[in-house]
Protein backbone atom coordinates (compact mmCIF):
# COMPACT_ATOMS: atom_id res chain seq x y z
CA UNK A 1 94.36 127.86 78.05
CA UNK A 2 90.54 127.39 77.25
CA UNK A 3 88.50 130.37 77.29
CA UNK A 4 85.42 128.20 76.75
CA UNK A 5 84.27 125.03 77.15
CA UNK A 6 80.79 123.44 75.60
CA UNK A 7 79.69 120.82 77.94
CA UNK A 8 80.52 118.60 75.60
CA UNK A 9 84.32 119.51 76.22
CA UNK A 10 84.84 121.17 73.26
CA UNK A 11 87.14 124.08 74.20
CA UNK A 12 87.82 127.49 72.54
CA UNK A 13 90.80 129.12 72.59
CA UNK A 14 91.82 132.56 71.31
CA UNK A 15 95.61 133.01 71.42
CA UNK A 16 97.72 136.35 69.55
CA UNK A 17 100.23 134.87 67.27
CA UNK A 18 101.46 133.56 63.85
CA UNK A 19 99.05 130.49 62.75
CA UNK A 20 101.70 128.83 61.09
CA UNK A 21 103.10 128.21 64.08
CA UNK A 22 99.76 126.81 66.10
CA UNK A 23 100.28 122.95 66.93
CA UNK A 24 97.04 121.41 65.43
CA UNK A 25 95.64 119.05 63.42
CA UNK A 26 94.31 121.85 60.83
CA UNK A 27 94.80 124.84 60.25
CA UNK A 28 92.25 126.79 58.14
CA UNK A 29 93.31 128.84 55.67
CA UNK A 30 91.60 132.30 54.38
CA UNK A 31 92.01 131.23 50.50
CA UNK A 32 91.02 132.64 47.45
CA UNK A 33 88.98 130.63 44.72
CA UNK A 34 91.56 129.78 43.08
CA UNK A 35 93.77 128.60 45.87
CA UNK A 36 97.03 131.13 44.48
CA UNK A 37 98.19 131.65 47.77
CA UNK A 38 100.46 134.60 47.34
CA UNK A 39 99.82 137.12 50.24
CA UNK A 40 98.44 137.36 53.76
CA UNK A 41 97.78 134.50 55.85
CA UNK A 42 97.70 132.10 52.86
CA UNK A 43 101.54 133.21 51.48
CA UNK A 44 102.59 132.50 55.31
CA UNK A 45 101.44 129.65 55.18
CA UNK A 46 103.46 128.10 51.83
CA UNK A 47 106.12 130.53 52.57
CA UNK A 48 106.73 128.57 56.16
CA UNK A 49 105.12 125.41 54.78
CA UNK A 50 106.70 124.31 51.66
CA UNK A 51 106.01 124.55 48.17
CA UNK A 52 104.17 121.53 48.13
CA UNK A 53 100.98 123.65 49.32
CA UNK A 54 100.95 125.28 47.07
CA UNK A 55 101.43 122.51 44.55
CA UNK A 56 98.41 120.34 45.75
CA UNK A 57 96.22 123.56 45.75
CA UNK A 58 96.68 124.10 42.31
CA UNK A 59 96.09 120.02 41.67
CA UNK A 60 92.76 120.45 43.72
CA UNK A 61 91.48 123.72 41.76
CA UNK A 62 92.51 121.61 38.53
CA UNK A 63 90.01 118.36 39.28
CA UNK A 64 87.96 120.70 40.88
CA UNK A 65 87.74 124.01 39.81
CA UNK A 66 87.86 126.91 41.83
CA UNK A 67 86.22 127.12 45.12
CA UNK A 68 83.49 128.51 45.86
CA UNK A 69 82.44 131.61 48.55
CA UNK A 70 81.94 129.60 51.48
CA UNK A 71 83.25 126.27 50.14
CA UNK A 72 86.77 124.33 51.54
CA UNK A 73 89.74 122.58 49.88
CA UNK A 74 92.15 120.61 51.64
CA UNK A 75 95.77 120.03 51.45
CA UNK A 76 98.69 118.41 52.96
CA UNK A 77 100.36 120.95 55.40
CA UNK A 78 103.99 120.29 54.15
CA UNK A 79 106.54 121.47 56.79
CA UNK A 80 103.87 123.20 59.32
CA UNK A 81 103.11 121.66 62.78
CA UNK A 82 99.43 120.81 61.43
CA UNK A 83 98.85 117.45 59.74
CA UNK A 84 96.46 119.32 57.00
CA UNK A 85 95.78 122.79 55.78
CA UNK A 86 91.71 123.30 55.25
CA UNK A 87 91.52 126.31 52.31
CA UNK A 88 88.30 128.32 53.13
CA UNK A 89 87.10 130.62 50.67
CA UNK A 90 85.35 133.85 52.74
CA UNK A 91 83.40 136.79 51.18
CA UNK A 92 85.15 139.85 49.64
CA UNK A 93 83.22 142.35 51.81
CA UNK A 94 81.37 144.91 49.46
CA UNK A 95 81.49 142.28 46.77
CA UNK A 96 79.88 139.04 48.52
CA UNK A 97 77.20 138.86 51.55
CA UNK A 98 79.48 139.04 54.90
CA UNK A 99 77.00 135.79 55.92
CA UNK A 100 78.86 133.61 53.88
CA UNK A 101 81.45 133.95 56.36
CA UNK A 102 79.30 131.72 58.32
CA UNK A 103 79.34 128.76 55.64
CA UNK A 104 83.32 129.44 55.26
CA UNK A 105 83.67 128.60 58.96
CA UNK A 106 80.93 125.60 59.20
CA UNK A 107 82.45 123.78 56.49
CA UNK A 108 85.80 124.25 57.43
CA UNK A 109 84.54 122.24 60.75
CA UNK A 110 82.40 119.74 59.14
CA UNK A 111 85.14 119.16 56.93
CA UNK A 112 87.71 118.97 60.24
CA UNK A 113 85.51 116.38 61.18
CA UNK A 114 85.08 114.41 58.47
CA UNK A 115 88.69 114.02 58.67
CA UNK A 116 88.33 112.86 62.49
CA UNK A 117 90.29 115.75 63.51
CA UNK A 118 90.59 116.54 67.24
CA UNK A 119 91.43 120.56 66.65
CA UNK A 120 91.35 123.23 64.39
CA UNK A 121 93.24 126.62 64.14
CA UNK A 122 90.87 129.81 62.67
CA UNK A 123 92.56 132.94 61.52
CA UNK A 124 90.41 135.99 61.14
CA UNK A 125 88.74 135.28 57.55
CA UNK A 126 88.27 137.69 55.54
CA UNK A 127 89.07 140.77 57.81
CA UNK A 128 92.78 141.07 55.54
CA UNK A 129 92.20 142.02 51.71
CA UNK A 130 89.25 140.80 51.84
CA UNK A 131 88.24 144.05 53.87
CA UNK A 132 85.31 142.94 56.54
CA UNK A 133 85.21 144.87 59.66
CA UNK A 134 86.97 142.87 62.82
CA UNK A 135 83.38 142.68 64.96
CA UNK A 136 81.42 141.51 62.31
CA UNK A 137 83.71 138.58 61.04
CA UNK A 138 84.11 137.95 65.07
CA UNK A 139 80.61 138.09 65.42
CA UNK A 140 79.89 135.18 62.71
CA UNK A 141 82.53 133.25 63.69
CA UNK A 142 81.20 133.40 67.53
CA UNK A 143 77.87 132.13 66.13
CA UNK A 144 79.16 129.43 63.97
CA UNK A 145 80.97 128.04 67.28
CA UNK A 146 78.14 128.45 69.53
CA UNK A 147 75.64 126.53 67.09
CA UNK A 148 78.09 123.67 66.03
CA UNK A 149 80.23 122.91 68.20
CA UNK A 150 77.40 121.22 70.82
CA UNK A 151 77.37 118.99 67.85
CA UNK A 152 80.78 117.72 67.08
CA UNK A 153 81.72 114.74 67.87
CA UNK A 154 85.62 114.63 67.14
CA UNK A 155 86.88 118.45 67.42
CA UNK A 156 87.87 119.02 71.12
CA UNK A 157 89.54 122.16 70.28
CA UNK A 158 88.81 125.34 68.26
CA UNK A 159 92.03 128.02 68.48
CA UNK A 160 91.20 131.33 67.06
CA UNK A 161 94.71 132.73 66.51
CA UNK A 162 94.91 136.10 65.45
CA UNK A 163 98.02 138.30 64.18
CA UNK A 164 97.62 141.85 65.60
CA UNK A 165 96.57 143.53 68.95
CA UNK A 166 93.46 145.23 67.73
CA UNK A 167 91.91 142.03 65.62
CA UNK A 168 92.99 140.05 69.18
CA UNK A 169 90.99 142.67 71.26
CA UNK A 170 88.11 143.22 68.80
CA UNK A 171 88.13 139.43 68.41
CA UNK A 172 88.51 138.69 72.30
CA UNK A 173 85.59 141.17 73.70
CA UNK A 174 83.19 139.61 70.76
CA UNK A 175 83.85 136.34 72.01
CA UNK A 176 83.43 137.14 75.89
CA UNK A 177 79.83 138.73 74.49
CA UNK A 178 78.75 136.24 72.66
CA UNK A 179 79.99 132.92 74.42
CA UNK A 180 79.93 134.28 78.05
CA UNK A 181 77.79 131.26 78.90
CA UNK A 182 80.75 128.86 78.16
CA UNK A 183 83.39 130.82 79.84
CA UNK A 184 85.75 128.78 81.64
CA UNK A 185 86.45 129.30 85.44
């Protein structure tokens, strides 16, 4: 169920769950540059995906080197619900600016789109060993939605899907702040 909608009827949802199990068209993965997806959300995702994932992730990083902070990569989504799997790179907190968060999540929908892609499954990037706080990576993410998503033209829904309580409530009262305009009736 939406808990906002963009007058141009895109709708955001925010469910608690695994992402590997979230029935979209992408699902964005928090990646590192070099797309060795070994722990976190990224080794859920081969380990309930496939090999192959993992497989065209290391084809991509070899024709294209490793991915930048901010940049995408994307991939097949083997055995997952999702038709692709969009490999976002977000900053290391401490190490990298916590902004590029926001280029992470706006390419990761420009690239959704490019692909004509009617919906797109976030986890929370960065926030795992990548060590940003919950609010702030909420708080980007919130921002990126609010000042794209008027824009898109095939994207009609954004699920944030998050794995634990406090992420979901962090997550969930950051979202009610900062998109309270858009909340659905």
């Amino acid at each position: 169920m939406p808990l906002f909608k963009f007058p141009n009827e895109v709708t955001v949802e925010l469910i608690k769950g695994d992402i590997t199990e979230v029935e979209a068209d992408a699902i964005v993965n928090a990646a590192n540059s070099y797309l060795e997806h070994g722990g976190g959300v990224a080794g859920a995702i081969v380990r309930r995906g496939g090999w192959v994932i993992q497989e065209e992730s290391r084809e991509w990083v070899r024709k294209h080197g490793p991915v930048p902070v901010g940049g995408v990569a994307v991939t097949s989504a083997g055995k997952l619900k999702a038709k692709y799997v969009i490999h976002t790179v977000g900053p290391r907190c401490g190490i990298e600016p916590i902004e590029k968060l926001d280029d992470a999540v706006t390419n990761s929908l420009k690239k959704a789109e490019e692909l004509g892609l009617t919906s797109i499954a976030f986890p929370a990037i960065s926030t795992g060993i990548f060590g940003c706080p919950y609010e702030d990576a909420a708080r980007i993410m919130a921002r990126v939605i609010k000042r794209e998503a008027p824009g898109l033209r095939n994207i009609r829904r954004i699920i944030i899907c998050l794995y634990g309580d406090e992420a979901f409530n962090v997550f969930s009262k950051v979202l009610s702040d900062e998109l309270k305009e858009y909340k659905s009736s």
